[in-house]
Protein backbone atom coordinates (compact mmCIF):
# COMPACT_ATOMS: atom_id res chain seq x y z
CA UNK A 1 -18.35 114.75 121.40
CA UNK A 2 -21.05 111.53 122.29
CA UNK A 3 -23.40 112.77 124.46
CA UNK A 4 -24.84 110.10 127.02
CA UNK A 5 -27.77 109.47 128.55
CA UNK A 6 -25.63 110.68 132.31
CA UNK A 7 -24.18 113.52 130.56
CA UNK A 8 -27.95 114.79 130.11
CA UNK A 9 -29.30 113.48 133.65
CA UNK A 10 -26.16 115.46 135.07
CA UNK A 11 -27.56 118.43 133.02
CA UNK A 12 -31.12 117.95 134.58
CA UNK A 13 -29.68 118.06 138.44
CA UNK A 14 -28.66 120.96 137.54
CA UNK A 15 -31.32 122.33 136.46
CA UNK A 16 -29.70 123.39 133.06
CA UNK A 17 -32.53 121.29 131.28
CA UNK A 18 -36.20 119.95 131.83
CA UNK A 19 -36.34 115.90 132.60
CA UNK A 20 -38.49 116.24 129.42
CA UNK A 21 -35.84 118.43 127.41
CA UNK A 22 -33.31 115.58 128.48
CA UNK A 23 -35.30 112.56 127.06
CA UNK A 24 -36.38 114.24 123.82
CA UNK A 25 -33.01 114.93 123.05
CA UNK A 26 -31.57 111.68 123.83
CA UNK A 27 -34.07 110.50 121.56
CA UNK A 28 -33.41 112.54 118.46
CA UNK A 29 -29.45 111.83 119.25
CA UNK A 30 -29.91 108.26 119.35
CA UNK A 31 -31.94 107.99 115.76
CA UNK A 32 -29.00 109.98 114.48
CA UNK A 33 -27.25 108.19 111.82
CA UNK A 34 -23.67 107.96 113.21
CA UNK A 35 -21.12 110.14 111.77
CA UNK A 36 -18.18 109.41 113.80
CA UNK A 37 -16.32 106.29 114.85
CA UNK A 38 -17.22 105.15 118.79
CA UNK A 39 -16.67 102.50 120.63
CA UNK A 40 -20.16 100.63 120.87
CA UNK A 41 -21.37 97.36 119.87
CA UNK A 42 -22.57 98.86 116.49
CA UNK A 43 -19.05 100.30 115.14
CA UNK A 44 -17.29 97.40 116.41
CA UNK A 45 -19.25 95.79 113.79
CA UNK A 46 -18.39 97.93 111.27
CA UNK A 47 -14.93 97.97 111.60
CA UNK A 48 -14.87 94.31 112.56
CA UNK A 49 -16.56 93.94 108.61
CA UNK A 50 -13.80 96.28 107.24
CA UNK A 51 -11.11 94.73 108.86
CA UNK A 52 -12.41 90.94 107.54
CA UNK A 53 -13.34 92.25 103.98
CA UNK A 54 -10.26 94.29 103.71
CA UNK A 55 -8.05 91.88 104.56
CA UNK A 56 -9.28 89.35 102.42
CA UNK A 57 -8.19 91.43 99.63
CA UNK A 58 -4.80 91.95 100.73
CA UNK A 59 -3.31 90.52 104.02
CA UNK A 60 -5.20 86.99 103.91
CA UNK A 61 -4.95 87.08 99.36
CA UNK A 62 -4.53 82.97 99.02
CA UNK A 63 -2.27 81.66 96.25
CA UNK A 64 -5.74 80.08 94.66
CA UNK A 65 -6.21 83.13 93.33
CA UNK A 66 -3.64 83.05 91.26
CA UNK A 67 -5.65 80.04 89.49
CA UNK A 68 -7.60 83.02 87.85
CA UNK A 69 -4.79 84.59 85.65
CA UNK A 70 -3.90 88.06 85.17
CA UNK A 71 -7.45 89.00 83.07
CA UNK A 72 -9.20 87.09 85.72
CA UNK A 73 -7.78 88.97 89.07
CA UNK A 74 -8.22 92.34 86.89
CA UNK A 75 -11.71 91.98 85.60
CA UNK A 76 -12.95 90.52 89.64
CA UNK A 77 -11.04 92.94 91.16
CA UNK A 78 -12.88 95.94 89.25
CA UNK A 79 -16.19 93.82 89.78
CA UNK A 80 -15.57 93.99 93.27
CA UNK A 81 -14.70 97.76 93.34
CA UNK A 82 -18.04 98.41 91.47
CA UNK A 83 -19.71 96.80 94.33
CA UNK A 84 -18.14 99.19 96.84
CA UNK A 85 -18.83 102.23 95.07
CA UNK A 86 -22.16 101.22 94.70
CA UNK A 87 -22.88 100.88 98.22
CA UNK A 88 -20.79 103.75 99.18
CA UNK A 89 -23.13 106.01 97.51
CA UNK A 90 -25.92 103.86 98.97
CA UNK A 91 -24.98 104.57 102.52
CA UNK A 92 -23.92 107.96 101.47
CA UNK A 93 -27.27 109.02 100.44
CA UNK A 94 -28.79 107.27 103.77
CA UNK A 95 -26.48 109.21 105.97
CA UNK A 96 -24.54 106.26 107.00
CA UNK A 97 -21.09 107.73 107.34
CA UNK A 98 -19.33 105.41 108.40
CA UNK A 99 -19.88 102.22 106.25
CA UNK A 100 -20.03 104.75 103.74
CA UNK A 101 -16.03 105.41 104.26
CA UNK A 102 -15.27 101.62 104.70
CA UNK A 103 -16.73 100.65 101.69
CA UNK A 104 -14.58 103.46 99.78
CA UNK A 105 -11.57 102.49 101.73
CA UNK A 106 -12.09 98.88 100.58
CA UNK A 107 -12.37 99.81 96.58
CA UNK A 108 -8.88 101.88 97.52
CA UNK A 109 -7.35 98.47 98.66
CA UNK A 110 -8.45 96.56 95.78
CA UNK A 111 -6.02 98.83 93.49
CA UNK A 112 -2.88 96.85 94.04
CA UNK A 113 -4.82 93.89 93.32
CA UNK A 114 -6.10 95.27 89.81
CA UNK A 115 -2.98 96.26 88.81
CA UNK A 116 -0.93 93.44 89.96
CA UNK A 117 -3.55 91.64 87.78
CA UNK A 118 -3.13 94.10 84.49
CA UNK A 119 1.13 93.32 84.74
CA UNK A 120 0.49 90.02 84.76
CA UNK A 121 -1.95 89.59 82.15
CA UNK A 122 0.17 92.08 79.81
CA UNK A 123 3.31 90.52 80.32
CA UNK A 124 5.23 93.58 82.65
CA UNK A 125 5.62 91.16 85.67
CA UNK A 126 9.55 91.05 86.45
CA UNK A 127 9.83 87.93 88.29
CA UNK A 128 7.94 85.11 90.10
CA UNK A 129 6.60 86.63 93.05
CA UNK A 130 3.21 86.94 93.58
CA UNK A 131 0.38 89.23 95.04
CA UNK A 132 0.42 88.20 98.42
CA UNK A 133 4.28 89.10 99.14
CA UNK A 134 3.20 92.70 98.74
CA UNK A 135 2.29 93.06 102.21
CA UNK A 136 5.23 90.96 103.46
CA UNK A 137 8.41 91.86 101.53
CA UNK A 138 10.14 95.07 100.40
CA UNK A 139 10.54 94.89 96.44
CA UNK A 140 11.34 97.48 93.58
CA UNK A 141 9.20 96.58 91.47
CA UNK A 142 5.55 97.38 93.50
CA UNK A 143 6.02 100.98 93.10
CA UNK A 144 3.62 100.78 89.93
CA UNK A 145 0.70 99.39 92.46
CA UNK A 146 1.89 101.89 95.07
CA UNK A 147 2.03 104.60 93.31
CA UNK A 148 -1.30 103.67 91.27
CA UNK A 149 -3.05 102.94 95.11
CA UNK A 150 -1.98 106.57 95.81
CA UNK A 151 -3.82 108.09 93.05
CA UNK A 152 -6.53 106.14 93.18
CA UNK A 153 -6.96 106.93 96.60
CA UNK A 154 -6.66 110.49 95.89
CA UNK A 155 -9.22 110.53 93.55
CA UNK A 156 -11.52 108.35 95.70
CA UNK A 157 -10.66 110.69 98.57
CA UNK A 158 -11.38 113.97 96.36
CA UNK A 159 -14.85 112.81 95.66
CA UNK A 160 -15.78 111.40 98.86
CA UNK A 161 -13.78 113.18 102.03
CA UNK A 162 -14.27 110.20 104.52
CA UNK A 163 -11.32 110.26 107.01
CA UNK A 164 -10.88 106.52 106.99
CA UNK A 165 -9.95 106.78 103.42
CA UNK A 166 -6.58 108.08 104.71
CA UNK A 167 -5.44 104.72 106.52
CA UNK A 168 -4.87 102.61 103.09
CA UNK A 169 -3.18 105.73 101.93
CA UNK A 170 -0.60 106.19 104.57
CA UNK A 171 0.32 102.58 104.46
CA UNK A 172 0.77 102.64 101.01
CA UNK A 173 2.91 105.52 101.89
CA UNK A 174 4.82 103.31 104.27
CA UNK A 175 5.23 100.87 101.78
CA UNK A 176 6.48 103.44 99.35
CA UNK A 177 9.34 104.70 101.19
CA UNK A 178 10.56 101.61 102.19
CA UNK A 179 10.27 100.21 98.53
CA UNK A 180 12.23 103.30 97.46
CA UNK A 181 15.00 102.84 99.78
CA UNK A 182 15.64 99.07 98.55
CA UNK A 183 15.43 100.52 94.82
CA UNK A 184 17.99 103.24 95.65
CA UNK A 185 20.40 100.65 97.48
CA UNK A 186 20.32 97.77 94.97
CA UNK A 187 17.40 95.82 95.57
CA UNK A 188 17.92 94.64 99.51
CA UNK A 189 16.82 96.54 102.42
CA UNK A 190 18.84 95.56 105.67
CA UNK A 191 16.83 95.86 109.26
CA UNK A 192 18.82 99.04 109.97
CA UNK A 193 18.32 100.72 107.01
CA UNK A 194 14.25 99.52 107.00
CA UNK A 195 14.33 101.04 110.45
CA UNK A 196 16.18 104.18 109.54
CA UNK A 197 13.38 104.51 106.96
CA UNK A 198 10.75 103.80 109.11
CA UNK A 199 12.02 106.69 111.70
CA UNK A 200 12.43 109.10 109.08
CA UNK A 201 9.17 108.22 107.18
CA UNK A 202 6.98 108.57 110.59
CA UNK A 203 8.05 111.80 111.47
CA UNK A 204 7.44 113.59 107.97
CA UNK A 205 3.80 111.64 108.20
CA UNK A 206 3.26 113.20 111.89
CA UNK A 207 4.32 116.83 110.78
CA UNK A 208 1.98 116.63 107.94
CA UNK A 209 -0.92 115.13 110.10
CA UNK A 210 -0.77 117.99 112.17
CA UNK A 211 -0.45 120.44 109.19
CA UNK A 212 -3.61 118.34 108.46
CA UNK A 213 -4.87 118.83 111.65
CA UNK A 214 -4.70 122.12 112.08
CA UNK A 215 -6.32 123.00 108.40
CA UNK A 216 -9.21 120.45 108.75
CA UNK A 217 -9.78 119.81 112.64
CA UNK A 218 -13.11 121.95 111.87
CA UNK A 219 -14.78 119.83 109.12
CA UNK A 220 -13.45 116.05 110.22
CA UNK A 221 -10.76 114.17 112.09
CA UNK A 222 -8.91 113.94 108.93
CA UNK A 223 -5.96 113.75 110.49
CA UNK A 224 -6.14 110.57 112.56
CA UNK A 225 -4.78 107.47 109.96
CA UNK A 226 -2.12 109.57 109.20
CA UNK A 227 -1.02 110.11 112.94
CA UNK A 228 -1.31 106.02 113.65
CA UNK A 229 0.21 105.05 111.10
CA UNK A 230 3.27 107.84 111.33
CA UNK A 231 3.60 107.73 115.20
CA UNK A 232 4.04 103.87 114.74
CA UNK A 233 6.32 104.06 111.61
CA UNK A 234 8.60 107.03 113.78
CA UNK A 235 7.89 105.30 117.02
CA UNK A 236 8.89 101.34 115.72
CA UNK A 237 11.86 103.04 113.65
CA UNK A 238 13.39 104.78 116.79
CA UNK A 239 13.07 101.99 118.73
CA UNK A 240 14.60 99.39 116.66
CA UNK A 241 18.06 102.04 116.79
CA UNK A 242 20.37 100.36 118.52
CA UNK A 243 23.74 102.15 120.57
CA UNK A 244 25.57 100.74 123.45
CA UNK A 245 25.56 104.27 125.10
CA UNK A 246 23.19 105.08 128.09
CA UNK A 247 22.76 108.57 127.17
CA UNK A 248 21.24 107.83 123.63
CA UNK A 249 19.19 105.60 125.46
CA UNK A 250 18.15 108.38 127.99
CA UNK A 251 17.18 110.89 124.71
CA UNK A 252 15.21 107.84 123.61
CA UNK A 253 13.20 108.37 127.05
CA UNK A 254 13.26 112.17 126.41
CA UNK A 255 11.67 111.99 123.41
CA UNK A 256 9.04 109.23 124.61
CA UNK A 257 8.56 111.93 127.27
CA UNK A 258 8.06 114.72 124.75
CA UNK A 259 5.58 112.77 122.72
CA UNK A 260 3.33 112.03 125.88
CA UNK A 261 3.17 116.03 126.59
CA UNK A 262 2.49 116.39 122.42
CA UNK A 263 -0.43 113.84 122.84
CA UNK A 264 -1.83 115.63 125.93
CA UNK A 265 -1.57 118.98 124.28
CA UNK A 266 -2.90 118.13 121.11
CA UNK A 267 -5.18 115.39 122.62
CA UNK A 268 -4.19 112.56 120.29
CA UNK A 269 -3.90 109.39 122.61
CA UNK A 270 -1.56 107.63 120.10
CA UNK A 271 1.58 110.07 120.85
CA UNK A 272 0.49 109.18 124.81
CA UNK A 273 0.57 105.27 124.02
CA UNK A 274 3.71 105.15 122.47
CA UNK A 275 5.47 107.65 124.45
CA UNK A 276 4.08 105.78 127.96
CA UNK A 277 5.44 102.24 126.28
CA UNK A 278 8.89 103.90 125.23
CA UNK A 279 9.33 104.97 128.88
CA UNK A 280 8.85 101.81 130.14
CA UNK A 281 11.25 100.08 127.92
CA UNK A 282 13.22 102.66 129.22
CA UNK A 283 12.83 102.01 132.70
CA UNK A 284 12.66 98.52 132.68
CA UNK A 285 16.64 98.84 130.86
CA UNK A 286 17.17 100.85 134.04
CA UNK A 287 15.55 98.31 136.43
CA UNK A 288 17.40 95.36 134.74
CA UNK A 289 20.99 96.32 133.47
CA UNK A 290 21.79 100.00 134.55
CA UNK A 291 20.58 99.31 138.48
CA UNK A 292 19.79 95.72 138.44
CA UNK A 293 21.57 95.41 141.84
CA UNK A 294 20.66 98.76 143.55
CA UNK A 295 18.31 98.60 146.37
CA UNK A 296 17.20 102.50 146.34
CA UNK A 297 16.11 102.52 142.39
CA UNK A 298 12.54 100.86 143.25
CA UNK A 299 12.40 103.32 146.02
CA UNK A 300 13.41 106.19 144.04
CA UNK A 301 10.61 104.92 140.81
CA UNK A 302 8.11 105.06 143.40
CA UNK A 303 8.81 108.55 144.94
CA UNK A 304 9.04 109.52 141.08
CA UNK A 305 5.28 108.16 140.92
CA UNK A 306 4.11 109.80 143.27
CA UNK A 307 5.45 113.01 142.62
CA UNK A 308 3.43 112.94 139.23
CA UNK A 309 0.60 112.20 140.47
CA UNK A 310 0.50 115.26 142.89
CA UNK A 311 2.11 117.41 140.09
CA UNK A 312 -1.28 116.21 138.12
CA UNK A 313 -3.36 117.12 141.06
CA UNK A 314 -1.97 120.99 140.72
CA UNK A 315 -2.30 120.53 137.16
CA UNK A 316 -5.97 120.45 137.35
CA UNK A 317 -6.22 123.12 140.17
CA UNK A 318 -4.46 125.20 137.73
CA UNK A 319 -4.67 124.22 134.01
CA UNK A 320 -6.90 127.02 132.60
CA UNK A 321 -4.48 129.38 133.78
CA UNK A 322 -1.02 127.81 132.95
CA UNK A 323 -2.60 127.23 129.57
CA UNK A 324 -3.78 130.64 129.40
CA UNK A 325 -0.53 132.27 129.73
CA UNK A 326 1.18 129.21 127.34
CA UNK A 327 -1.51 129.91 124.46
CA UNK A 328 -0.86 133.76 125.13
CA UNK A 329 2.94 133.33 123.65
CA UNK A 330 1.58 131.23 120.02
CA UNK A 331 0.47 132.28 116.94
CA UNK A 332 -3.61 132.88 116.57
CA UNK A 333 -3.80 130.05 114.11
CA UNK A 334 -1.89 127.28 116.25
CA UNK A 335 -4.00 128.82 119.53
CA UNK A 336 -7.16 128.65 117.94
CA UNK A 337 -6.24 124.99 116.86
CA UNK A 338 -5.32 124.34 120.51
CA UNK A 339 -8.28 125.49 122.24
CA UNK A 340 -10.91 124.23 119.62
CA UNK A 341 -9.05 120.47 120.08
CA UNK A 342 -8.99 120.00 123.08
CA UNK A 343 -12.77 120.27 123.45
């Protein structure tokens, strides 16, 4: 939780703290080193630089490079990693958290690199692709940098713990599974088996982000790469399912529905994105095709809108107790995980 410089005035009106109390400890907070992401002018920075730096390595990887030979990417590529852990442990020792994390999670995205660099310098590259289709097309044969990202990661993540260390390793997941399904079919991936993939992929990544959740919500938001990036990979999968009938298209909306009462409950915003944006693909298909000449559906969205917005209003007259008697029905361990995450 940020605490603000309102948040502490509000405190003083009510006479919970001394104006003096507030401003000392809005001082101390503010010389903090940050340990959390937020969205001010200084993390937007950071993640700005991680973004750039990152995706120089991989995303924005020029065929120049290429120029340098398979010794040449290798030997840079572990220059370059030795430069990140150095200043990891430079703003680990400062109490810089966060650059701390993004310079980790940039030596984790250098591994592909490196050993796209080894294969080609020993001789094990199958064919004439190059680095830079890795993050564009779905081949056999990266499953040696995949699976070589993954345990580097893991090892990086062992000794570390940073939370952002997790987003390089569930898209090298992602890559993984769809990688393995072209393997096991012959070497081509159609859209609707990609997608199939993709669906199946994201929800085994969002069951074990919340397993994640709910074992390390104490300690860190460990959790949170692996519920992007598996909410989008289930999410984008589902979506891209096509069927002609209207009442697989209403379980689509059910289950855009579900995931916005999952976000709420769990208070992940992602689930609460996706789920709003799969309802209104849903209701624009209703608007446009299903009652595209009706003069009562507009009418009937809006009474719909309204009604939700008074059932929120008795939602927050009554919350603590409906949630109360819910929480009463779960295990400890989920209730505990409940209550402590939505503060």
């Amino acid at each position: 939780m940020n605490i603000t410089k309102k948040q502490l005035d509000s405190a003083v009106k009510q006479q919970l703290i001394s104006q003096e109390q507030a401003e000392k400890l809005f001082d101390f907070f503010k010389s903090q080193p940050s340990t959390g992401p937020s969205f001010d002018f200084t993390h937007v920075l950071y993640y700005m630089g991680a973004l750039i730096a990152i995706g120089a390595m991989t995303l924005f990887m020029t065929l120049a490079w290429e120029n340098f030979g398979g010794w040449g990417i290798f030997f840079i590529s572990l220059a370059y990693a030795g430069v990140g852990l150095k200043l990891v442990n430079r703003f680990q020792a400062k109490g810089f958290a966060i650059p701390a994390g993004i310079c980790a999670t940039f030596v984790v995205a250098l591994t592909p690199l490196a050993i796209y660099g080894l294969q080609q310098a020993m001789g094990w590259w199958p064919d004439d692709s190059v680095y830079r289709d890795y993050h564009r097309y779905i081949q056999w044969h990266w499953l040696f940098m995949e699976l070589g990202t993954l345990a580097v990661g893991a090892i990086i993540f062992y000794r570390y713990r940073y939370p952002f260390l997790l987003m390089p390793i569930a898209v090298t997941l992602w890559y993984l599974s769809m990688d393995i399904a072209a393997m096991i079919v012959g070497g081509y991936a159609n859209f609707e088996l990609r997608a199939l993939v993709s669906l199946y992929f994201g929800l085994i990544i969002t069951l074990f982000a919340f397993w994640v959740d709910m074992r390390g919500y104490k300690s860190g938001d460990y959790a949170f790469w692996l519920y992007l990036f598996g909410v989008l990979a289930f999410w984008g999968g589902m979506t891209s399912q096509y069927s002609d009938s209207e009442l697989a298209k209403f379980f689509y909306f059910t289950i855009n529905l579900l995931m916005i009462g999952a976000g709420v409950v769990i208070s992940r915003r992602v689930f609460v994105v996706f789920g709003a944006m799969g309802s209104a693909f849903y209701l624009g298909h209703l608007a446009n095709v299903v009652f595209k000449d009706s003069l009562l559906f507009p009418v009937a969205l809006t009474a719909i809108g309204l009604g939700l917005i008074y059932l929120g209003v008795l939602w927050q007259k009554h919350e603590q107790q409906i949630s109360e008697r819910i929480q009463a029905y779960l295990p400890t361990a989920l209730r505990d995980f409940l209550v402590n995450r939505g503060r």
